[in-house]
N, C-alpha and C. Protein backbone atom coordinates (compact mmCIF):
# COMPACT_ATOMS: atom_id res chain seq x y z
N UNK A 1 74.07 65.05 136.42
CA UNK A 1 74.60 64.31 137.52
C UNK A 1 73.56 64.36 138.64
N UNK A 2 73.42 63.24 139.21
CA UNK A 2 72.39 62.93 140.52
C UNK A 2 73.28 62.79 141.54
N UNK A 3 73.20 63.26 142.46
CA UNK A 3 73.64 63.53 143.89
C UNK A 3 73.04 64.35 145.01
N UNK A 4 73.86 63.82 146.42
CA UNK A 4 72.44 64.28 147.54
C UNK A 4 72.88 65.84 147.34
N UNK A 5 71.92 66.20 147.74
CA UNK A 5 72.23 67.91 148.07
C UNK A 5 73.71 68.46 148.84
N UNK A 6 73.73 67.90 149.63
CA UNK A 6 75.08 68.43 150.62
C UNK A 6 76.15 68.23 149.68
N UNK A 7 75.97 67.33 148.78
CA UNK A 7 77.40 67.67 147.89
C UNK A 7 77.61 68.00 146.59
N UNK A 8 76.21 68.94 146.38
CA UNK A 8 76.21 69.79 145.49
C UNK A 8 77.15 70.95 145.23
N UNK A 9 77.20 72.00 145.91
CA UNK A 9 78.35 72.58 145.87
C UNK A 9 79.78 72.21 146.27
N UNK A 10 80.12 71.46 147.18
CA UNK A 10 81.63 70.75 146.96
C UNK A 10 81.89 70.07 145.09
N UNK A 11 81.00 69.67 144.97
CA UNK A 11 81.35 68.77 143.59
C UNK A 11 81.24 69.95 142.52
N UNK A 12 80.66 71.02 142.60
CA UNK A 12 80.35 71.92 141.44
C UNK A 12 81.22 72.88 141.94
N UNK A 13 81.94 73.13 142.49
CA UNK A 13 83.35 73.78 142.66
C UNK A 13 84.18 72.84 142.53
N UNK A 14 84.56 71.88 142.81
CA UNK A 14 85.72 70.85 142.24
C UNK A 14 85.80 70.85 140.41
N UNK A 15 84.72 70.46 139.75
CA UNK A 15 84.66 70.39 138.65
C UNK A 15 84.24 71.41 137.78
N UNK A 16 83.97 72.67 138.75
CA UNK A 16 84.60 74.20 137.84
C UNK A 16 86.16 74.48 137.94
N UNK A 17 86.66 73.66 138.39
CA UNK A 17 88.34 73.58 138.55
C UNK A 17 88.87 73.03 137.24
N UNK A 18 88.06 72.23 136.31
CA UNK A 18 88.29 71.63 135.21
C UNK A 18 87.51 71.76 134.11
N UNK A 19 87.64 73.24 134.09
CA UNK A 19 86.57 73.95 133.05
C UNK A 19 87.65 74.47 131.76
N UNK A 20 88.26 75.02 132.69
CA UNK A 20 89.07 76.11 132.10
C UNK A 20 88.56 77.05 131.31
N UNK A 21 89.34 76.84 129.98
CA UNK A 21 88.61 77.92 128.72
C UNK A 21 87.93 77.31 127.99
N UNK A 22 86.73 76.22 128.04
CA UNK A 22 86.17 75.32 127.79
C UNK A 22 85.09 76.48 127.86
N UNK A 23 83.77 75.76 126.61
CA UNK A 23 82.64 76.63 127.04
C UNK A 23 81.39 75.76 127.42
N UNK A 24 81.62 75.38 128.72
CA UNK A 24 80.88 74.59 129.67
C UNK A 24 80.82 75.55 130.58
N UNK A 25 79.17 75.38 131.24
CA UNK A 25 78.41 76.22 132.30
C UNK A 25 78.06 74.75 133.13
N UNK A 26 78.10 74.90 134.45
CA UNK A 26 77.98 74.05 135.66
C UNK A 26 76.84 74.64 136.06
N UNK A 27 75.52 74.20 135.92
CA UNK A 27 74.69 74.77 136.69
C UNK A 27 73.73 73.68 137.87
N UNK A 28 73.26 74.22 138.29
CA UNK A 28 71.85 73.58 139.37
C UNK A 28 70.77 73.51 138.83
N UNK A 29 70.19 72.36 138.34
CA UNK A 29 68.85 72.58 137.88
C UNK A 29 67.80 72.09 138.88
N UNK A 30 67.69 71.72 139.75
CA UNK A 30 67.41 70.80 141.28
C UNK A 30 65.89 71.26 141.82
N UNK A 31 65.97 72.54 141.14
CA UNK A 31 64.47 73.80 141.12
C UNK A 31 63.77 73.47 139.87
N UNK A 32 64.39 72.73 139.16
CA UNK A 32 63.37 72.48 137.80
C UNK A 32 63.09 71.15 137.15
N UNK A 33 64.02 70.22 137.78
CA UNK A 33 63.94 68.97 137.27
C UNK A 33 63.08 68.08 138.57
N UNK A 34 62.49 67.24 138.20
CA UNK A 34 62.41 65.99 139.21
C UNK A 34 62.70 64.50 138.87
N UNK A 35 62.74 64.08 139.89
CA UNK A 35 63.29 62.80 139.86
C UNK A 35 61.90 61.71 140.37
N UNK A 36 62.04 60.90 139.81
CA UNK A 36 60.77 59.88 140.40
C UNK A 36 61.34 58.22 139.94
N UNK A 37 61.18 58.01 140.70
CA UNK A 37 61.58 56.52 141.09
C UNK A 37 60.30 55.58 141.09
N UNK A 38 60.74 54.63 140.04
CA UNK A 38 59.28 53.78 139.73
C UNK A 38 59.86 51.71 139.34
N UNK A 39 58.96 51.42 140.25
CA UNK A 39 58.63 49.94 139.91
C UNK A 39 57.63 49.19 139.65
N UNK A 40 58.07 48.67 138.29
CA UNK A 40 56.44 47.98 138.26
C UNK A 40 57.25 46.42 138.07
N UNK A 41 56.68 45.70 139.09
CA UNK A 41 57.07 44.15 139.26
C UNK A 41 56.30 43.24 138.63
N UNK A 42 55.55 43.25 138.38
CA UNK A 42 54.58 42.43 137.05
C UNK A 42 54.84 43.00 135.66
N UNK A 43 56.16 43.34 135.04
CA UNK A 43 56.48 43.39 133.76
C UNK A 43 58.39 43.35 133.67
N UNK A 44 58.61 42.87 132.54
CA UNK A 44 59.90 42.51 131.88
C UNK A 44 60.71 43.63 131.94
N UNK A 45 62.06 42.93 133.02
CA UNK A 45 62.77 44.59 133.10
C UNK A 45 63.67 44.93 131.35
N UNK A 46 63.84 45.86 131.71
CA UNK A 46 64.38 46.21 130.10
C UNK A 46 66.18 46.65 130.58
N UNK A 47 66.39 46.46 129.18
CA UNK A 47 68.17 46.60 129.04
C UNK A 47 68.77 47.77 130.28
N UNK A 48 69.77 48.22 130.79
CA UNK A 48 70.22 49.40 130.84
C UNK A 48 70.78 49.77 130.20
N UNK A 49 69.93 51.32 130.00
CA UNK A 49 70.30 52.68 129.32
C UNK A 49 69.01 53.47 129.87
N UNK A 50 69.88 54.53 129.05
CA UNK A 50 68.79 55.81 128.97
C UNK A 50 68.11 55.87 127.84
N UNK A 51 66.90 56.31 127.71
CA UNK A 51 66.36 56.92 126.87
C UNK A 51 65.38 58.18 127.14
N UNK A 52 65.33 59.18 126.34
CA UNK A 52 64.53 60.75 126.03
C UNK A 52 63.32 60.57 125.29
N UNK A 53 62.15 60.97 125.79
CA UNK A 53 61.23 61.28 124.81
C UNK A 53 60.20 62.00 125.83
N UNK A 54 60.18 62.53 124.70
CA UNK A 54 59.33 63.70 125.17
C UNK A 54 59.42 64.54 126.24
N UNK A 55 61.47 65.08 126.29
CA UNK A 55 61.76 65.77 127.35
C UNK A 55 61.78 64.88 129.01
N UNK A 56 60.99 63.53 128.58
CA UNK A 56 61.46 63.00 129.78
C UNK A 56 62.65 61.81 129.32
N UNK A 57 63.52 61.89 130.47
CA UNK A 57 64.78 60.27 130.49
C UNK A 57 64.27 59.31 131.52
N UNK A 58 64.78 58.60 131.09
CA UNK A 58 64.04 57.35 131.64
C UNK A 58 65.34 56.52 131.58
N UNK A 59 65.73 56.61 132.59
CA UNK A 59 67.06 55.44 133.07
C UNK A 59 66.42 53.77 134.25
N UNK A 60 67.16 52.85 132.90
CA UNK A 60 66.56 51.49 133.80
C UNK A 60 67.92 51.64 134.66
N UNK A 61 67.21 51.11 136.32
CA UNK A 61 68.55 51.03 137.40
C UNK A 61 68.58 49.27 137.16
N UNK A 62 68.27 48.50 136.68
CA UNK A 62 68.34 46.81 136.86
C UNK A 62 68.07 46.53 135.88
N UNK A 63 68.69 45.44 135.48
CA UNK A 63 68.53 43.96 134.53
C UNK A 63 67.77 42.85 134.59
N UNK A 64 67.52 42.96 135.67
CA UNK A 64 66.73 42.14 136.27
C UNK A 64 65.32 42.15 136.78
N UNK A 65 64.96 43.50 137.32
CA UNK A 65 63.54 43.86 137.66
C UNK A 65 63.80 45.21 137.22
N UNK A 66 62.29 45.76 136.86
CA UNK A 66 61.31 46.80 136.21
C UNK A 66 61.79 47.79 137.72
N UNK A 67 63.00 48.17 137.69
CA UNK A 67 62.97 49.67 138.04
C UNK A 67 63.85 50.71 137.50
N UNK A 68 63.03 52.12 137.62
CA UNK A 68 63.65 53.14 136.70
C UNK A 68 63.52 54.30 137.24
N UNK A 69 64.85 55.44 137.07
CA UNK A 69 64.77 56.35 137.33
C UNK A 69 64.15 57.70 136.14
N UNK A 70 63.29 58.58 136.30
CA UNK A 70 62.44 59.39 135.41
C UNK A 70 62.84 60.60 135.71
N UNK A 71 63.58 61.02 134.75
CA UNK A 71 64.01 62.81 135.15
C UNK A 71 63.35 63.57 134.13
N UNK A 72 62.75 64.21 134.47
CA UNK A 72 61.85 65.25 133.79
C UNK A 72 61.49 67.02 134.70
N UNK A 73 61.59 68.01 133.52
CA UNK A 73 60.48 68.86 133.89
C UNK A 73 59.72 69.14 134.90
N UNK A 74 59.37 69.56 135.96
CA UNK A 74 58.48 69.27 137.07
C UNK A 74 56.89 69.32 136.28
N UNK A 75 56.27 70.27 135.43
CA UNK A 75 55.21 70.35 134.91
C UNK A 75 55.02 68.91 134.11
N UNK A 76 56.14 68.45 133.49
CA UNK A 76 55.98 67.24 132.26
C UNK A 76 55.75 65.86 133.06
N UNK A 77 56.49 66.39 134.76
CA UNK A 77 56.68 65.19 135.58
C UNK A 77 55.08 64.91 136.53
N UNK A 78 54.27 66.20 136.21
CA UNK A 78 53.38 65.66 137.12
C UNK A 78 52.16 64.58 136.58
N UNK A 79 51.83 64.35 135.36
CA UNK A 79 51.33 63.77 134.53
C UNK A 79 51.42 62.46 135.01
N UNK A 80 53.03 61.94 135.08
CA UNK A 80 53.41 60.55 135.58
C UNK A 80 53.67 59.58 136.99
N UNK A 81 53.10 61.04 138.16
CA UNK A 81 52.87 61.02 139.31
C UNK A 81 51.36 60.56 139.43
């Protein structure tokens, strides 16, 4: 889940409320992942979804134009910076 910081812990105490005896862990990864936001306007936007490879996701935000959100690794993420 992507969200601003300030409502990181409100939302991760709400939805440890609906854990129960489930064996789901709620954690913060916010120290290890990054996020990078990319447009390239001279190429064909692609479907939305996600896709994984190579430890990075790659979510198209539009149907219409070439932009995407890249969650990765911080080490895997600096490559694509």
């Amino acid at each position: 889940m992507v969200l601003p910081e300030e409502l990181l812990e409100p939302v991760k105490k709400r939805l440890q409320m609906y854990v129960l005896r489930s064996d789901v862990t709620i954690t913060d990864s916010s120290g290890n992942l990054c996020l990078i936001g990319l447009c390239h306007p001279a190429t064909q936007a692609a479907p939305l979804f996600a896709t994984t490879q190579q430890e990075v996701i790659t979510v198209n935000l539009s149907a219409t134009q070439s932009r995407c959100l890249v969650i990765a690794e911080t080490d895997i993420a600096m490559p694509v910076v």
